[in-house]
C-alpha atoms as a PDB file:
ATOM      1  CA  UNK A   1      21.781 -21.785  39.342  1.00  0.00           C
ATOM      2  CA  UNK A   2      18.698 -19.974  38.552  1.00  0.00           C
ATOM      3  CA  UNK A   3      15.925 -22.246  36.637  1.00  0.00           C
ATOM      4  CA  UNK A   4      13.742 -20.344  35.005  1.00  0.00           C
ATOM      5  CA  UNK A   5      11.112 -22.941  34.607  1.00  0.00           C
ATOM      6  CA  UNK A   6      10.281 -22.221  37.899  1.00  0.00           C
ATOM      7  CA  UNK A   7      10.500 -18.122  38.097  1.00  0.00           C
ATOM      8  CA  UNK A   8       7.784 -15.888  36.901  1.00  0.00           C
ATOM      9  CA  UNK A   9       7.942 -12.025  36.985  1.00  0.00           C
ATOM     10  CA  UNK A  10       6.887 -10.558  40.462  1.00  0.00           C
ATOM     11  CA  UNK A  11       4.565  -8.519  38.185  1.00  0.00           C
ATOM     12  CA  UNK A  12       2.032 -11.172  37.708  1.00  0.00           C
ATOM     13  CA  UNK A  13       0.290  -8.887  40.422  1.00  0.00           C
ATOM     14  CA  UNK A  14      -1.079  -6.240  39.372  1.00  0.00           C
ATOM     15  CA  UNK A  15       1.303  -3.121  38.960  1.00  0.00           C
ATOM     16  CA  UNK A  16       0.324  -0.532  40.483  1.00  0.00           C
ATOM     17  CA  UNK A  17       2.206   2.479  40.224  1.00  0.00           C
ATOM     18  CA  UNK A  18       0.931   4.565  42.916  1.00  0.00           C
ATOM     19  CA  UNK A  19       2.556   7.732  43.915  1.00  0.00           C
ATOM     20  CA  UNK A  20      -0.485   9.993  45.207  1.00  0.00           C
ATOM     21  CA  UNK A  21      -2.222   9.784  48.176  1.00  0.00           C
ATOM     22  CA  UNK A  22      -5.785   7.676  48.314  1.00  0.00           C
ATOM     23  CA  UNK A  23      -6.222   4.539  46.812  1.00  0.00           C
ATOM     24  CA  UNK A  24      -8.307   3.564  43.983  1.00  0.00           C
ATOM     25  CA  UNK A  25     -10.716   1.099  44.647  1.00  0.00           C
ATOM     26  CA  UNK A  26     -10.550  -1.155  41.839  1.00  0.00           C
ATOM     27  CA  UNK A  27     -10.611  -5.112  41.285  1.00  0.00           C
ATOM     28  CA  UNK A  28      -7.411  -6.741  40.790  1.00  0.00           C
ATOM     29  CA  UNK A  29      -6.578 -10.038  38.729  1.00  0.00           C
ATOM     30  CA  UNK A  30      -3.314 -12.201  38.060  1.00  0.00           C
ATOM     31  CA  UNK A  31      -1.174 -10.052  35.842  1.00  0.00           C
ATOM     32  CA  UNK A  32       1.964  -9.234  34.315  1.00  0.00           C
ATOM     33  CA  UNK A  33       2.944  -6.447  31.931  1.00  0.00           C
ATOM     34  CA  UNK A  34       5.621  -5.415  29.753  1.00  0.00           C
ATOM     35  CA  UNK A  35       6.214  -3.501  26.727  1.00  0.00           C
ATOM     36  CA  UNK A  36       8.456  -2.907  23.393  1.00  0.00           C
ATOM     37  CA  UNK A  37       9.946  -0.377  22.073  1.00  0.00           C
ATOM     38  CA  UNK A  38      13.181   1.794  21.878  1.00  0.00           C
ATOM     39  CA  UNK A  39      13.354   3.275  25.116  1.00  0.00           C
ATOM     40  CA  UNK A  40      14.797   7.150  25.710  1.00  0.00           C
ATOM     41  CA  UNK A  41      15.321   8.988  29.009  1.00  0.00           C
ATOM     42  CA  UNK A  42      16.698  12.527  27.370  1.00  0.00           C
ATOM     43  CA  UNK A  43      14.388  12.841  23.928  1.00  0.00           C
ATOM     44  CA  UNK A  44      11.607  12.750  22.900  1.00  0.00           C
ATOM     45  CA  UNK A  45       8.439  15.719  23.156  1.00  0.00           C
ATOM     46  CA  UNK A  46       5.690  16.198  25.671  1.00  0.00           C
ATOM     47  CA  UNK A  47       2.949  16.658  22.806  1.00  0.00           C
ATOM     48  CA  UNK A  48       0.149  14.955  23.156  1.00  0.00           C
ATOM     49  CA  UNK A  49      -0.611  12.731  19.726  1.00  0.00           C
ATOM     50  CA  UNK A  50      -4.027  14.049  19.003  1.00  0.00           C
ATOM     51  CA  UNK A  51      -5.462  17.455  19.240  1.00  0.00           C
ATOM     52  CA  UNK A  52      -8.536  18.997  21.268  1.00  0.00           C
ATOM     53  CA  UNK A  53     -10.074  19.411  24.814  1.00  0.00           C
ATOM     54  CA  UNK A  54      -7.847  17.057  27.019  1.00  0.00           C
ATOM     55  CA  UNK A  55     -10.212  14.807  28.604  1.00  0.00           C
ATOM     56  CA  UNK A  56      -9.568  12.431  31.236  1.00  0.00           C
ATOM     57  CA  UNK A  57     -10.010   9.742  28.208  1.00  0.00           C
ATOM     58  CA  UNK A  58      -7.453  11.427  25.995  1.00  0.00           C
ATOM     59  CA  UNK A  59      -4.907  12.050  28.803  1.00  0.00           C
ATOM     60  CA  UNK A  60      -4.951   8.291  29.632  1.00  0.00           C
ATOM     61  CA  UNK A  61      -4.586   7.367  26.165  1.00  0.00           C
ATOM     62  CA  UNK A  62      -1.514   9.788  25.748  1.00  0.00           C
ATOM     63  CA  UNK A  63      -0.024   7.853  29.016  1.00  0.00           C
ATOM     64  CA  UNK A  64      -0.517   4.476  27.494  1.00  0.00           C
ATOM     65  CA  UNK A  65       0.618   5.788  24.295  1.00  0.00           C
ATOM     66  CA  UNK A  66       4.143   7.601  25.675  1.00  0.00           C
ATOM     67  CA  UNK A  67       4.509   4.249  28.073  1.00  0.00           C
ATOM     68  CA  UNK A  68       4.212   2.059  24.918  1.00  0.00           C
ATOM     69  CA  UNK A  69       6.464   4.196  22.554  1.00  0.00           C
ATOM     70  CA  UNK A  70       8.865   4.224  25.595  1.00  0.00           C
ATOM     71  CA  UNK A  71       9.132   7.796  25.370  1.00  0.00           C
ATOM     72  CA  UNK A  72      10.373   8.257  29.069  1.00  0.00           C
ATOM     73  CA  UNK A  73      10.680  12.188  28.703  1.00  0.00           C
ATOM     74  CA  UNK A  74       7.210  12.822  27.511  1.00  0.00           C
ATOM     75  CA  UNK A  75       5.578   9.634  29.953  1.00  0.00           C
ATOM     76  CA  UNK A  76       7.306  12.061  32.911  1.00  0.00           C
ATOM     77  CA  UNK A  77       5.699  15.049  31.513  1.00  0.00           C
ATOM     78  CA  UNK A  78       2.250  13.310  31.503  1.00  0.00           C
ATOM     79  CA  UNK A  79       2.433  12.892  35.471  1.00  0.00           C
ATOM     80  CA  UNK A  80       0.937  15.271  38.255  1.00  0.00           C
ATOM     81  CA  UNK A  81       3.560  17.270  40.032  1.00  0.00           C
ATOM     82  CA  UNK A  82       2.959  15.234  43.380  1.00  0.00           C
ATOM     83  CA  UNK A  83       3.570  12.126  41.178  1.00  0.00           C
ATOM     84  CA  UNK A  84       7.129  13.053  41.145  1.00  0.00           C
ATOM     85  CA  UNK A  85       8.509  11.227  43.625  1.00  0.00           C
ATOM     86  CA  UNK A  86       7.797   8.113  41.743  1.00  0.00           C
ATOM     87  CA  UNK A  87       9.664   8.719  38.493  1.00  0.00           C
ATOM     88  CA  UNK A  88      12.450   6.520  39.349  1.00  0.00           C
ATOM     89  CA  UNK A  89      10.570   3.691  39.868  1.00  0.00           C
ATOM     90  CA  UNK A  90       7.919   4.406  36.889  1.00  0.00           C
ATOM     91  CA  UNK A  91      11.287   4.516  34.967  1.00  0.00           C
ATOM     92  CA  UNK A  92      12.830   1.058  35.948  1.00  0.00           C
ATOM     93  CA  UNK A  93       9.380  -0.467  35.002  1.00  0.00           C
ATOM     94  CA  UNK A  94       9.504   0.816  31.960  1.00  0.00           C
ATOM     95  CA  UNK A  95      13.251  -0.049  31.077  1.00  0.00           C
ATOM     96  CA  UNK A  96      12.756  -3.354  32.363  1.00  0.00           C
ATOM     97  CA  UNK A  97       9.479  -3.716  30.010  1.00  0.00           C
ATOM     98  CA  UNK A  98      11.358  -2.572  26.978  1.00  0.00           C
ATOM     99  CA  UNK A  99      13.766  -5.837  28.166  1.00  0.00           C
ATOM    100  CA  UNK A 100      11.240  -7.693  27.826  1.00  0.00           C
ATOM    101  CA  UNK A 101      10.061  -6.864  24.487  1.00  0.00           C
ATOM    102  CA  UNK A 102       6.334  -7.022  25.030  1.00  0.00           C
ATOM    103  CA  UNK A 103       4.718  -4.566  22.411  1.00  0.00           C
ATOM    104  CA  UNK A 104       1.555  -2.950  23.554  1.00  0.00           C
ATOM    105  CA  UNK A 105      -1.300  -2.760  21.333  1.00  0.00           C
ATOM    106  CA  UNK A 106      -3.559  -0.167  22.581  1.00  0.00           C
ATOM    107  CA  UNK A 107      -7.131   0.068  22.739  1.00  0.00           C
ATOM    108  CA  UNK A 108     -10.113   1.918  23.467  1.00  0.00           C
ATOM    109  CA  UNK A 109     -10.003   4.350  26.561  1.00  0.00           C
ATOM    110  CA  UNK A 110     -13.315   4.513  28.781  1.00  0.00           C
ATOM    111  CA  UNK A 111     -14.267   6.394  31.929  1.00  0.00           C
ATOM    112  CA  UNK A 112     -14.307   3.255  34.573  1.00  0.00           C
ATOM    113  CA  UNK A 113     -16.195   5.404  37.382  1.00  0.00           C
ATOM    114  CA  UNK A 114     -15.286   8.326  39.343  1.00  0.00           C
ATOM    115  CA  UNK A 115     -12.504   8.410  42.860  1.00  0.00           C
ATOM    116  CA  UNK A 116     -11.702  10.748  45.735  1.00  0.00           C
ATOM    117  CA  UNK A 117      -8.408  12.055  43.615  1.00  0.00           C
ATOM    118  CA  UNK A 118     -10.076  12.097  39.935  1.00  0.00           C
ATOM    119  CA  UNK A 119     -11.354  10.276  37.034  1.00  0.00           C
ATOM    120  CA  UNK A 120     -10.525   6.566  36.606  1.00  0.00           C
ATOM    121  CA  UNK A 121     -10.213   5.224  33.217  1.00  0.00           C
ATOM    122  CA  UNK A 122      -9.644   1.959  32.130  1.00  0.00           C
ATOM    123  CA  UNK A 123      -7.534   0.949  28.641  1.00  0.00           C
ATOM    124  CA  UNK A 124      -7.810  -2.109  27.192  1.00  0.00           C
ATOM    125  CA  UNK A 125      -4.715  -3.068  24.913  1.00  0.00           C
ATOM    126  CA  UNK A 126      -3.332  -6.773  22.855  1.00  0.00           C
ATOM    127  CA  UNK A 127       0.306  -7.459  23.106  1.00  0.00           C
ATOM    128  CA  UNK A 128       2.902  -9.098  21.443  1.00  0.00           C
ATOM    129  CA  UNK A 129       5.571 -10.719  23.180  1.00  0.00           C
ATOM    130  CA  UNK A 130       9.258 -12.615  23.280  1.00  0.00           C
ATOM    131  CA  UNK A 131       8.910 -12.885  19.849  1.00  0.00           C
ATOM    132  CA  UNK A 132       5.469 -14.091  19.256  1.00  0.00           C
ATOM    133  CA  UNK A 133       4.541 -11.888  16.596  1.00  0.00           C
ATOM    134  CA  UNK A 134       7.452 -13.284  14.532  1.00  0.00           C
ATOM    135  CA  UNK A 135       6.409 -17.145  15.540  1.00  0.00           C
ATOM    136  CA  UNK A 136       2.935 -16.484  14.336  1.00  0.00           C
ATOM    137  CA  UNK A 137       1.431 -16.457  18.041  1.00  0.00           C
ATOM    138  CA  UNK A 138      -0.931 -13.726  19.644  1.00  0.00           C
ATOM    139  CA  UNK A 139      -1.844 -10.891  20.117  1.00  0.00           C
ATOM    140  CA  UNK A 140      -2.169 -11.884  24.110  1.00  0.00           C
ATOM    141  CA  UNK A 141      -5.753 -10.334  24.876  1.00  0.00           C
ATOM    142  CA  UNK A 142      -7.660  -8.876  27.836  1.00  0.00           C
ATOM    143  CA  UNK A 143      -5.106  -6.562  29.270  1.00  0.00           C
ATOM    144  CA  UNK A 144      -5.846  -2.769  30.478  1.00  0.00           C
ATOM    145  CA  UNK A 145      -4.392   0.251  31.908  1.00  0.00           C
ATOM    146  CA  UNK A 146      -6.253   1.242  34.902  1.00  0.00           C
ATOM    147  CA  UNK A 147      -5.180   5.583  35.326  1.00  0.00           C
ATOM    148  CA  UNK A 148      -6.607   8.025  37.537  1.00  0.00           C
ATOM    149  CA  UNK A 149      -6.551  11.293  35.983  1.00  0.00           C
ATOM    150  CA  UNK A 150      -6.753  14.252  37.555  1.00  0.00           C
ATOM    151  CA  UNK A 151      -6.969  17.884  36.218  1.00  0.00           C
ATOM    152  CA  UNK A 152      -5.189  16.264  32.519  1.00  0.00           C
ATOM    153  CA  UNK A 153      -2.229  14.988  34.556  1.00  0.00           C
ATOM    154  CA  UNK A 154      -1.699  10.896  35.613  1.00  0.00           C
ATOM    155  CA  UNK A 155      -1.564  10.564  38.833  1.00  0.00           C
ATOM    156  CA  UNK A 156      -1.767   6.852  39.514  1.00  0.00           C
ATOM    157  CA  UNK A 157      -1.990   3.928  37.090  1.00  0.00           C
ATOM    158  CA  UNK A 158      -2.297   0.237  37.434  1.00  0.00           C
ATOM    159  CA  UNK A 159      -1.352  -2.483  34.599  1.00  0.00           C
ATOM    160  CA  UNK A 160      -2.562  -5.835  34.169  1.00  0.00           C
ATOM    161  CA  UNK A 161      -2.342  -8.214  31.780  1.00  0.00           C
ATOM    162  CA  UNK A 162      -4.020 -11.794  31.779  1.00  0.00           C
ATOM    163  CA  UNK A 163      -0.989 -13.740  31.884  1.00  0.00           C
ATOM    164  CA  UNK A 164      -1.926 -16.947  32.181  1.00  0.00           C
ATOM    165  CA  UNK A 165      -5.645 -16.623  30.967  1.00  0.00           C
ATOM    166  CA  UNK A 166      -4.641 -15.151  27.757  1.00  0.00           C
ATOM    167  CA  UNK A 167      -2.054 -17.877  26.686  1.00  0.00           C
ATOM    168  CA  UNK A 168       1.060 -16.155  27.013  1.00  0.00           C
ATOM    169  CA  UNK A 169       2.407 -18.192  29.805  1.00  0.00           C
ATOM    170  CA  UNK A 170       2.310 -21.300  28.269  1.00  0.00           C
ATOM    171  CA  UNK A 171       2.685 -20.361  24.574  1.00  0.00           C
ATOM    172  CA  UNK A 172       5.472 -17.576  24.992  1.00  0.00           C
ATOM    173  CA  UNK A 173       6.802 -17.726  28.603  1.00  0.00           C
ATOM    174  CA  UNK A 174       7.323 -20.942  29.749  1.00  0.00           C
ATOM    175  CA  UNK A 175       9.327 -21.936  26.544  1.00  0.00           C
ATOM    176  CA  UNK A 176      11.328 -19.304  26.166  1.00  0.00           C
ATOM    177  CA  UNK A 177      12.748 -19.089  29.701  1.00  0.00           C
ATOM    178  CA  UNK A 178      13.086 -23.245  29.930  1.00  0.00           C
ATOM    179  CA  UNK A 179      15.425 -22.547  26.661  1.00  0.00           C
ATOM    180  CA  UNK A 180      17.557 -19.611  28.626  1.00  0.00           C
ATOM    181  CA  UNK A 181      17.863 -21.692  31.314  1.00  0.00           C
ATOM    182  CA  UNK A 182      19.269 -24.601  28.771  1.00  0.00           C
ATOM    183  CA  UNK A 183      21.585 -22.471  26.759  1.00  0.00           C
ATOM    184  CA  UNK A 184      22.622 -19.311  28.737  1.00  0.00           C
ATOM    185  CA  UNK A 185      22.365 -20.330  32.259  1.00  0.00           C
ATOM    186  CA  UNK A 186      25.064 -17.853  33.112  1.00  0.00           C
ATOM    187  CA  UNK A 187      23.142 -14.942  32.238  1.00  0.00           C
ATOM    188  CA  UNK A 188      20.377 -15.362  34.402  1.00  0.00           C
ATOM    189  CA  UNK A 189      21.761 -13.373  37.248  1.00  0.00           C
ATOM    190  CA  UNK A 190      22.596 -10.409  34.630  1.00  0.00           C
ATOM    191  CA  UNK A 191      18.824 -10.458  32.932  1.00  0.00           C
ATOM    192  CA  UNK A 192      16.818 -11.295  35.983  1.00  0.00           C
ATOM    193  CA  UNK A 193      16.450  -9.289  39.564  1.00  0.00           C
ATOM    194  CA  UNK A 194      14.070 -12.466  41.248  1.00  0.00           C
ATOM    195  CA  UNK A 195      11.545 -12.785  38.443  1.00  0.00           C
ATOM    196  CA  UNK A 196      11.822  -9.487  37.415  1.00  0.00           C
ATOM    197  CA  UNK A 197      14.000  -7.996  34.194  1.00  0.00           C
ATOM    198  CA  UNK A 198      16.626  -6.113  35.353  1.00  0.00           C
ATOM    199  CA  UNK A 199      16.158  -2.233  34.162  1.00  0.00           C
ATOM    200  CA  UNK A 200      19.824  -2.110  33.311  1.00  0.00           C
ATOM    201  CA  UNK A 201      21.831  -1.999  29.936  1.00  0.00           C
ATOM    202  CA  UNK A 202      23.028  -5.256  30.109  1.00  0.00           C
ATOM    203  CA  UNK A 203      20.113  -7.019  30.974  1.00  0.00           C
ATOM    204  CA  UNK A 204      18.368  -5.249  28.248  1.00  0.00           C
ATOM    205  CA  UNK A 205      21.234  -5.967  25.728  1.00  0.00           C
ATOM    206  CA  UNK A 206      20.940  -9.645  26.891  1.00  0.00           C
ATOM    207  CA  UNK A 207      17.309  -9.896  26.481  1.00  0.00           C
ATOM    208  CA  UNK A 208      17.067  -8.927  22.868  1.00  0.00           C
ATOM    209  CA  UNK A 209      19.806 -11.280  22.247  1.00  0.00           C
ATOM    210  CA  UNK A 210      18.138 -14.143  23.433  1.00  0.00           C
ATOM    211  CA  UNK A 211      14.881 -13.430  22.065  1.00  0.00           C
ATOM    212  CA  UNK A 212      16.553 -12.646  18.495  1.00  0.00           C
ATOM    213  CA  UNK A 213      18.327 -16.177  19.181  1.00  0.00           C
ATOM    214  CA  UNK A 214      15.356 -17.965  20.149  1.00  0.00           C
ATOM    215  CA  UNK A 215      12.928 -17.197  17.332  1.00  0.00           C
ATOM    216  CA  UNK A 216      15.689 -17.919  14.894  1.00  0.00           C
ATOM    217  CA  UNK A 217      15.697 -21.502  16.541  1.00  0.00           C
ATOM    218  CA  UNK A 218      12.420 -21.632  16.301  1.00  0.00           C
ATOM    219  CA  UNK A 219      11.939 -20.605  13.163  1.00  0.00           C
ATOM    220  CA  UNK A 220      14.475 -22.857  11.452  1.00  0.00           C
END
């Protein structure tokens, strides 16, 4: 049986979602990330929020924003054509943040220095997670969106999030998945892939559950 007391998502390293060539040369630190929302693979609109000159700035903030919103459609649209090849996996992360229910918070957008393959801009965003909003916990701070922009098109990004700096781990985290592991031990191998979510309906269907479940408990 799988205890989750001792699993932690894989993405505590940074994620770096890299799909172009060159590397950006950027400090890492121990991270996870997810996100909240209602995700969708066939709607949605490629329009960017806000109107004007596209600048590396505003086409980062339009990624975060489409990646938060779990817009899938317009998040794909937002991509450089040789980031295509990584859709599927860009996809899964997503699904398997929207699992998760972490709610992204977004911040300020700021050029963070210029690469080989474009502009590199760094996000800073809160988040809300497993509940915590409801529980009276958070925002979890310090997080950011690392994307290099080229020519108004994403063509890598990188997500961090201060997991255990921040509080989350031991405020949201580490109860929650000690109270899975008490009450629902059989649906571990459904909602988890290692320490990952699994991007699948039934893992997703299973995480809101649980999370609806455990803030009611806590809550009472």
């Amino acid at each position: 049986m799988t205890d989750l007391r001792t699993e932690r998502p894989k993405t505590q390293r940074p994620r770096r979602l890299a799909w172009a060539a060159g590397v950006v040369a950027v400090a890492a630190v121990v991270a996870v990330v997810w996100a909240l929302g209602p995700g969708s693979d066939s709607s949605g609109t490629a329009q960017s929020p806000s109107a004007g000159p596209l600048t590396a700035e505003r086409a980062a903030a339009d990624y975060v924003d489409a990646y938060a919103s779990f817009d899938r459609t317009r998040l794909r649209s937002l991509l450089a054509d040789d980031a295509s090849g990584f859709w599927l996996a860009l996809r899964d992360y997503n699904r398997a943040d929207e699992a998760i229910e972490f709610r992204i918070l977004p911040g300020a957008c700021s050029v963070a220095g210029e690469e080989v393959d474009g502009t590199l801009v760094s996000c800073g965003f809160d988040v809300h997670a497993l509940g915590s909003e409801q529980l009276g916990r958070g925002p979890y701070t310090d997080n950011q969106f690392l994307v290099l922009v080229r020519d108004g098109k994403v063509v890598e990004s990188e997500m961090d999030v201060a997991y255990d700096s921040n509080g989350f781990a031991g405020q949201m985290w580490e109860p929650f998945v000690a109270w899975v592991t008490k009450h629902y031990p059989k649906d571990l191998p459904r909602m988890l892939d290692g320490g990952d979510a699994r991007p699948d309906a039934t893992s997703i269907r299973l995480w809101h559950r649980h999370i609806a479940e455990y803030v009611a408990a806590r809550s009472a």
